[in-house]
Protein backbone atom coordinates (compact mmCIF):
# COMPACT_ATOMS: atom_id res chain seq x y z
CA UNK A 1 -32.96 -17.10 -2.17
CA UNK A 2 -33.34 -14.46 0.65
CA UNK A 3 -33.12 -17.30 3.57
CA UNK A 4 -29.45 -17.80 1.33
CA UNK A 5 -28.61 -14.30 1.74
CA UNK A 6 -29.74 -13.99 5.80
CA UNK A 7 -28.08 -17.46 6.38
CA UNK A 8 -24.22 -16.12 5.08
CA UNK A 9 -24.70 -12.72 7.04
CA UNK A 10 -25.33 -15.09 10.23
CA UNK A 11 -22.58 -17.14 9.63
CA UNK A 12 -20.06 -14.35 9.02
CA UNK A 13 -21.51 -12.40 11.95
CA UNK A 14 -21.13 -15.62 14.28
CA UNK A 15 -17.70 -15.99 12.78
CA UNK A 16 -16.76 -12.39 14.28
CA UNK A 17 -18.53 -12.72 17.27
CA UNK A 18 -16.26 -16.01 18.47
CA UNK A 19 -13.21 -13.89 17.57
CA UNK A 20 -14.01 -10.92 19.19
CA UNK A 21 -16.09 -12.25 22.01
CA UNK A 22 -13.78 -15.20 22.51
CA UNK A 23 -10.34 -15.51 21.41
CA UNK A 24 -9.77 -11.79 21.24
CA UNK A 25 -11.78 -10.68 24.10
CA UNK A 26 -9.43 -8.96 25.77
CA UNK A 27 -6.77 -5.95 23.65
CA UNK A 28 -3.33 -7.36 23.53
CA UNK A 29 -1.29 -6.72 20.35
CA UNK A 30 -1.28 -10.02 18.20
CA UNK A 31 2.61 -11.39 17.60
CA UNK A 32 3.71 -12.42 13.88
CA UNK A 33 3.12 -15.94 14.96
CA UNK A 34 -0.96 -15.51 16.04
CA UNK A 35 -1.72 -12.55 13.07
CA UNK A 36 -0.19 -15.57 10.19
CA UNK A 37 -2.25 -18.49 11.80
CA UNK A 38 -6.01 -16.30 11.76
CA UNK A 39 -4.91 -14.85 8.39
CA UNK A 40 -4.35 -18.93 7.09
CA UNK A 41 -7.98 -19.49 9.08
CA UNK A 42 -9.71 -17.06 7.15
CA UNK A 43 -8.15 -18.10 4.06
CA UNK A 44 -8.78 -21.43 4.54
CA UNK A 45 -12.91 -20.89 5.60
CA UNK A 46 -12.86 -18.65 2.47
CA UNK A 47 -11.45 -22.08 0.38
CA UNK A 48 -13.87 -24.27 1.77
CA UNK A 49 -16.58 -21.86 0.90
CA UNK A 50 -15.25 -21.88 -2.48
CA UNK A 51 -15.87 -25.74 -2.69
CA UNK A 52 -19.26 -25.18 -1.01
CA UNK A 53 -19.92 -22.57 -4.00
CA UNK A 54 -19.11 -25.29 -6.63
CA UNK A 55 -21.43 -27.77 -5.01
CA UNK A 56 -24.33 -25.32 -4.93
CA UNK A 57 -24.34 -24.38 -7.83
CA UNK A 58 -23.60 -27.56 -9.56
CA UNK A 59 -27.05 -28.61 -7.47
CA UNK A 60 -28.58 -24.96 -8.95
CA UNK A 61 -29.41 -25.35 -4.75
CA UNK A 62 -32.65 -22.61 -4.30
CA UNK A 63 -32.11 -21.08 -7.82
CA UNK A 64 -27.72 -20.43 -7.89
CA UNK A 65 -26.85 -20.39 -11.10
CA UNK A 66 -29.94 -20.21 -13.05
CA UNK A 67 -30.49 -16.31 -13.81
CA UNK A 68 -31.26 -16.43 -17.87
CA UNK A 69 -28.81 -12.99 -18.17
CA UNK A 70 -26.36 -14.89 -16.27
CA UNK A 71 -26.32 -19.04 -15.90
CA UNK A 72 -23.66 -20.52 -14.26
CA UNK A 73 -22.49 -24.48 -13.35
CA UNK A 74 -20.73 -25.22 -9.81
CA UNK A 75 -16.85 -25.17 -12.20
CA UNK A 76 -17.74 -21.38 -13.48
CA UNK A 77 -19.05 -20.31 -9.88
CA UNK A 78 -16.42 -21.52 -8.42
CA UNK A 79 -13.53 -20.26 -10.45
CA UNK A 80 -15.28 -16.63 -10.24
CA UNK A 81 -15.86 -17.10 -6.61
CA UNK A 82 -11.93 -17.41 -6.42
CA UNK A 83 -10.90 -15.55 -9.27
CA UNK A 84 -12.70 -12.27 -7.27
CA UNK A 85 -11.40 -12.98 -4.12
CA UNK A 86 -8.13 -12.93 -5.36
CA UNK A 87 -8.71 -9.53 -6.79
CA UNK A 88 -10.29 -8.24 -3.87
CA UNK A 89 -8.17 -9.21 -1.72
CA UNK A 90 -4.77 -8.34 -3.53
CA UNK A 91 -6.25 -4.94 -3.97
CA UNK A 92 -7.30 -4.35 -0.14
CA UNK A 93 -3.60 -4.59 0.24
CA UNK A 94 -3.00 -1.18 -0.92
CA UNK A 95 -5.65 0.18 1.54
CA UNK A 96 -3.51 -1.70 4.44
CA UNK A 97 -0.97 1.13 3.78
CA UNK A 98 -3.72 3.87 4.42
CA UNK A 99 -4.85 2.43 7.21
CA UNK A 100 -1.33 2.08 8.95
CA UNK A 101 -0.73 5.58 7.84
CA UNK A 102 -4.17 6.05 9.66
CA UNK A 103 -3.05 4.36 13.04
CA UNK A 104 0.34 6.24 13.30
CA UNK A 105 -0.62 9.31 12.75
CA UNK A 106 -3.16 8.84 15.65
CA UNK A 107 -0.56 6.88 17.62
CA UNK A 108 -2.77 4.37 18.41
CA UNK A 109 -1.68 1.23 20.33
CA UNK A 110 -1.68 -2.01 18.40
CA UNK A 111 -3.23 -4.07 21.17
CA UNK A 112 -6.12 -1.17 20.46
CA UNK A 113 -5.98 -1.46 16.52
CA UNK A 114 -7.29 -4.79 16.36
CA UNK A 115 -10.33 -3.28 17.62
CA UNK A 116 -10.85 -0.75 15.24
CA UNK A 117 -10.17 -2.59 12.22
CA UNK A 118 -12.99 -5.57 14.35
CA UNK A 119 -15.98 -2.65 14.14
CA UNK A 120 -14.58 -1.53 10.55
CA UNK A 121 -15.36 -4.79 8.81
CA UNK A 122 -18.95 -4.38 10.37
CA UNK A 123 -19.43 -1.32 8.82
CA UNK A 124 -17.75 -2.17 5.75
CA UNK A 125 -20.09 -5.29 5.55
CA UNK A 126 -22.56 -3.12 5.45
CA UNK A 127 -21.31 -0.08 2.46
CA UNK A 128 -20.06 -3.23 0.84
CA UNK A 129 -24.06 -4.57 0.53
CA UNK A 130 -25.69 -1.13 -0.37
CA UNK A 131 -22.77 0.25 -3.15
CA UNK A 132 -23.09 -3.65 -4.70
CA UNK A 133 -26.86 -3.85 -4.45
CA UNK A 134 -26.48 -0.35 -6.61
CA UNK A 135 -23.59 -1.47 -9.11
CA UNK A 136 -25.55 -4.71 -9.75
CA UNK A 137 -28.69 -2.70 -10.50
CA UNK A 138 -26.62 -0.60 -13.01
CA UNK A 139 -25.86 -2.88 -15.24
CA UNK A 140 -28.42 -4.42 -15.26
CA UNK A 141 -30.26 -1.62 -16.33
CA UNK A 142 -27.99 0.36 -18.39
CA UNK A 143 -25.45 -2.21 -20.37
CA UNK A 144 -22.75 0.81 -20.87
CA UNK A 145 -22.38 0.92 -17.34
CA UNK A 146 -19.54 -1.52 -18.02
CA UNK A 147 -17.76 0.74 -19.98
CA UNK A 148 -17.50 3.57 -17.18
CA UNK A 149 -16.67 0.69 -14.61
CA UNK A 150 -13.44 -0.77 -16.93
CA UNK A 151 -12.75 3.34 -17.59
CA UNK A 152 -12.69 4.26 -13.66
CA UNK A 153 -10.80 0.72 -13.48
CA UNK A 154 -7.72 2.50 -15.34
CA UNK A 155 -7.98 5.53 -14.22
CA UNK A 156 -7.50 4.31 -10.75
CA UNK A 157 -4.56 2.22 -12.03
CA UNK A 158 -2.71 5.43 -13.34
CA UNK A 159 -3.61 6.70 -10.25
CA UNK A 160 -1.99 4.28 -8.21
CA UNK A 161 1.24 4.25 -10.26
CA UNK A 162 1.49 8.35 -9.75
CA UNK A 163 0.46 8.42 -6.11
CA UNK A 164 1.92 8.34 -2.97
CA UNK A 165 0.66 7.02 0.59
CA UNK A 166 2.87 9.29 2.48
CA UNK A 167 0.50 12.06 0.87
CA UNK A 168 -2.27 10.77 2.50
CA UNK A 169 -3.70 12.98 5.53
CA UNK A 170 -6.07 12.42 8.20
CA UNK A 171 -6.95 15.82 9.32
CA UNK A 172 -8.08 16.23 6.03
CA UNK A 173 -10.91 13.66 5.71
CA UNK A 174 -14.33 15.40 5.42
CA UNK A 175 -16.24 12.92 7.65
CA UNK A 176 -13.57 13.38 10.44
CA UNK A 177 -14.07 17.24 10.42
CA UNK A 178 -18.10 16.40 10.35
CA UNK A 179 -17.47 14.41 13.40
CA UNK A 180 -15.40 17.14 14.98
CA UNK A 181 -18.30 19.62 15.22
CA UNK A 182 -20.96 16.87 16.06
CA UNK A 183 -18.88 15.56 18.89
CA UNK A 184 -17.18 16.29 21.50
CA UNK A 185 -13.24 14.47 21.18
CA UNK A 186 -11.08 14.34 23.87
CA UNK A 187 -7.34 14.30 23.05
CA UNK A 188 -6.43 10.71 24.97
CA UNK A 189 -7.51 7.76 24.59
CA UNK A 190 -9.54 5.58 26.78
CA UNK A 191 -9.02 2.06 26.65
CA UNK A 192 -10.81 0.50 23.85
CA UNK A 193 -13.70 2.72 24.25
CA UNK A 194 -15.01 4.64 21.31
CA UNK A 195 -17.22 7.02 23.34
CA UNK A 196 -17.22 7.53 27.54
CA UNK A 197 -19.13 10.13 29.38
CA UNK A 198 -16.99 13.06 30.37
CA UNK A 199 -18.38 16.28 32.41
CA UNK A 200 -21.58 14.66 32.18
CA UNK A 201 -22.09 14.49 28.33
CA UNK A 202 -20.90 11.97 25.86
CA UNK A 203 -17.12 12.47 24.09
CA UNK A 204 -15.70 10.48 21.55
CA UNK A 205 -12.09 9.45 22.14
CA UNK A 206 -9.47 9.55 19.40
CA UNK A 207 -10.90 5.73 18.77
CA UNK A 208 -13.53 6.83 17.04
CA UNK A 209 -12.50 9.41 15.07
CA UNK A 210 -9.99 6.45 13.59
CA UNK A 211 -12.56 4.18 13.34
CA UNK A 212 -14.09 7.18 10.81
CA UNK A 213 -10.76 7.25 8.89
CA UNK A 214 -10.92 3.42 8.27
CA UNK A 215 -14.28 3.66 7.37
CA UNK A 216 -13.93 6.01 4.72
CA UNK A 217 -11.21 4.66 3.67
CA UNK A 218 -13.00 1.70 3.08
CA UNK A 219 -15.50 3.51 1.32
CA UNK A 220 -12.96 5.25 -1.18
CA UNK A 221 -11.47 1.59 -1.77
CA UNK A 222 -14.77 0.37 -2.58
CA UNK A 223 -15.47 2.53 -5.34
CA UNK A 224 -12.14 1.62 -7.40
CA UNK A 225 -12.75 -2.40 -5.84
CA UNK A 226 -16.08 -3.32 -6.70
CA UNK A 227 -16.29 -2.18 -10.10
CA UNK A 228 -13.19 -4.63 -10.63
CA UNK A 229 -15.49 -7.71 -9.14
CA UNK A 230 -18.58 -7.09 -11.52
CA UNK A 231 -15.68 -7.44 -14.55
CA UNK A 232 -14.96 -11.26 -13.06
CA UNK A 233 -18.43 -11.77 -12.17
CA UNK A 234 -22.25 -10.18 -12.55
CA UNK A 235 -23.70 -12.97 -10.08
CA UNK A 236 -24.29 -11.01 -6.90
CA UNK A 237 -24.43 -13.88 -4.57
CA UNK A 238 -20.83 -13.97 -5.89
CA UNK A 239 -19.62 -10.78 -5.58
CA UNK A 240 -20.82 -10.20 -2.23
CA UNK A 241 -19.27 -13.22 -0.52
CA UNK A 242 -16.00 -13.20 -1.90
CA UNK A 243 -15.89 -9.50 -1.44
CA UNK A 244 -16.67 -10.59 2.59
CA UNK A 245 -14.74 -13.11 2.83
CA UNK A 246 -11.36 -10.91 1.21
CA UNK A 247 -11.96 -8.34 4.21
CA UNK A 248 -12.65 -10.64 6.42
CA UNK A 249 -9.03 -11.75 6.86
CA UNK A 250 -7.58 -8.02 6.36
CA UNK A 251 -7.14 -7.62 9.65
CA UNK A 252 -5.18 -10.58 10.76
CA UNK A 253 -3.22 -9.33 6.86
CA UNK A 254 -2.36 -6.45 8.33
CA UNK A 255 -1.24 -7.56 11.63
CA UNK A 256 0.97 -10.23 9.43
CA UNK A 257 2.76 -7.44 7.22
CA UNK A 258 2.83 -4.61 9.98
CA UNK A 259 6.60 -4.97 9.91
CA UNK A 260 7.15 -6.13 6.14
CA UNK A 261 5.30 -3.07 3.84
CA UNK A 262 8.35 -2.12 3.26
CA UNK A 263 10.23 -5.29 1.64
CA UNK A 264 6.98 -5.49 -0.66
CA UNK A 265 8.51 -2.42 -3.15
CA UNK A 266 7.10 -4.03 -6.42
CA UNK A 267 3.18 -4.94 -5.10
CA UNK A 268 2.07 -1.90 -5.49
CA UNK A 269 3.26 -2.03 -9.11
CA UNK A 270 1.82 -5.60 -9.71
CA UNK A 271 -1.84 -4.22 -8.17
CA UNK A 272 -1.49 -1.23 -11.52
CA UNK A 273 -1.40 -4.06 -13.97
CA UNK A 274 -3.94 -5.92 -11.95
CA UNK A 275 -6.65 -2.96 -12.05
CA UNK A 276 -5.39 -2.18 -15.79
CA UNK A 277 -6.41 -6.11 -16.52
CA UNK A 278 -9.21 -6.01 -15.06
CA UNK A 279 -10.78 -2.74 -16.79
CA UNK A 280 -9.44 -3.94 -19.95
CA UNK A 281 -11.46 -6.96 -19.46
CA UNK A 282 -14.33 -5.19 -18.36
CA UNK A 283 -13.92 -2.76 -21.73
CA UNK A 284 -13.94 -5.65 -24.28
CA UNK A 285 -16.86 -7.70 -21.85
CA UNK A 286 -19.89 -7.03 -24.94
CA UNK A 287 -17.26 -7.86 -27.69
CA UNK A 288 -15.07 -10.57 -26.15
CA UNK A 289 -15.44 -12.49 -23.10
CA UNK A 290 -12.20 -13.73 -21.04
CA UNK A 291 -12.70 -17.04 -19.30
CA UNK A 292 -12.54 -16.78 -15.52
CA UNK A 293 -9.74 -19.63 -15.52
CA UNK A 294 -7.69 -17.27 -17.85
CA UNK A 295 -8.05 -14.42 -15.37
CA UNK A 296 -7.49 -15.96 -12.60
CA UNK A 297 -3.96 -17.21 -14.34
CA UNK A 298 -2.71 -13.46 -15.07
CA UNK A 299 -3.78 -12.23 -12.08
CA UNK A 300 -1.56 -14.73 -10.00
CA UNK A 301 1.03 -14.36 -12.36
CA UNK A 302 1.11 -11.05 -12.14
CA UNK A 303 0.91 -10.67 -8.43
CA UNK A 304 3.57 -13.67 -7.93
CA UNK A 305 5.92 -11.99 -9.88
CA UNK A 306 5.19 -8.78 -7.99
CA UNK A 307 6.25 -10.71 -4.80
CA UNK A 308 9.08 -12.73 -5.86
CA UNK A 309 10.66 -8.95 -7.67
CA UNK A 310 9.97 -7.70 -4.51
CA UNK A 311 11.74 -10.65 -2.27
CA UNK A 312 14.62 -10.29 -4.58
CA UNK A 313 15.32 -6.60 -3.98
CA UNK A 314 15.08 -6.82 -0.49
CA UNK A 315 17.58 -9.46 -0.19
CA UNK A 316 20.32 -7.93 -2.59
CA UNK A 317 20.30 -4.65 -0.80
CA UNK A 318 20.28 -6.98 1.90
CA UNK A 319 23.43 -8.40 0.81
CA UNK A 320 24.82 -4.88 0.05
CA UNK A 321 24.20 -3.74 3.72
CA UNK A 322 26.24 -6.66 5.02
């Protein structure tokens, strides 16, 4: 099972290599046209690794699928495999707003952003692995557990419904002051460089300090987005991968909607009902189970109506403007 777990972590970390170290060697800021065909690539690897999920476990290939807490067949894997990175990904969509809030307030350069958000999904691979290593232990070990993840679940949602991006500040974040003291930071940037030697001792440019304030934003969407994975699924093989593969394409996402956040008025909205869902779900999980084909039905409802509302509005105000 281990030579499972070492053999995905080479593949994704091949995967970023080729993009960074070959198609995106050099900064230039990605058009609409190049951000929406690597955004349909990443989808698209993360569909075929959905069919390789069903196949694999169908097989029970090195032991998938045959945990006595937990069986599963290749149909079941695979509609949790999907059914979580659909949540996870729908959800990282709200952290795309922090993180553009992140890059203007630094006033970084796209054709430098791409960058950032490259090293960010490393780290976040990493968090990602230790936080669901932990959750997974949880419950295994302490059955209630669920009940404080499907609690935090819609807590988070009210959250979300009350809060505000534009109240979201920078200066503020506790690792970036941490980093303040530790470092040196000079106040330009320097190319793509996160560090450079300056009076001979090493400075951090303003690139790292926002590669910090992705980071822990990542973190802080972690804690409300994981939780929401182990109500779909308890397999961890499962929640890892589609929890990669949904932040694996965030960047091209982003790049994508850079110019569109604000036609999408009603997602945010639609990603409240998702969370409440999902902790509901995660409440009732000893008392009654909801089929992963179910969730995975309200959950695209609920997002495709969030989108279409949203489409609508922009086009009758639109209409008014004209």
């Amino acid at each position: 099972m281990i030579w499972l777990w070492i053999g995905f972590i080479l593949l994704v970390l091949t995967a970023l290599s080729i993009d960074l170290g070959v198609f995106n060697r050099r900064p230039h800021a990605p058009s609409f046209r190049e951000a929406v065909g690597w955004a349909c690539v990443w989808i698209s690897l993360a569909l075929v690794f959905n069919v390789a999920i069903y196949f694999m476990y169908e097989a029970h290939w090195v032991g998938l699928g045959l945990n006595e807490s937990y069986p599963l067949n290749g149909r079941q894997a695979a509609l949790q495999f999907l059914t979580g990175y659909l949540v996870e990904e729908s959800l990282s969509l709200d952290n795309l707003f922090v993180i553009a809030i992140i890059f203007l307030h630094f006033r970084i350069p796209v054709m430098y952003q791409y960058r950032v958000l490259y090293w960010g999904i490393m780290g976040a691979m990493i968090l990602r692995g230790i936080m669901i290593g932990a959750g997974w232990v949880l419950i295994l070990k302490f059955t209630w557990i669920t009940y404080v993840f499907g609690a935090m679940l819609l807590a988070t949602a009210v959250k979300l419904m009350i809060s505000r991006e534009s109240e979201y500040d920078p200066d503020k974040n506790l690792l970036i002051r941490i980093a303040r003291r530790l470092f040196t930071v000079t106040n330009i940037l320097h190319g793509e460089h996160f560090f450079i030697r300056e009076s001979g001792r090493f400075a951090a440019t303003p690139l790292f300090i926002v590669l910090l304030a992705v980071e822990s934003a990542d973190v802080i969407f972690a804690v409300d987005s994981i939780p929401a994975i182990f109500a779909i699924t308890q397999d961890p093989f499962l929640v890892f991968t589609s929890n990669i593969f949904a932040i694996l394409g965030l960047r091209s996402i982003y790049f994508a909607l850079a110019g569109l956040f604000d036609r999408f008025h009603y997602l945010k909205m639609s990603l409240v009902f998702v969370l409440a869902f999902v902790g509901v779900k995660m409440l009732l999980a000893h008392y009654h189970k909801i089929p992963a084909g179910y969730s995975l039905a309200v959950i695209a409802g609920i997002l495709s109506v969030g989108v279409i509302a949203s489409i609508i509005r922009h086009n009758r105000l639109k209409g008014a403007e004209e």
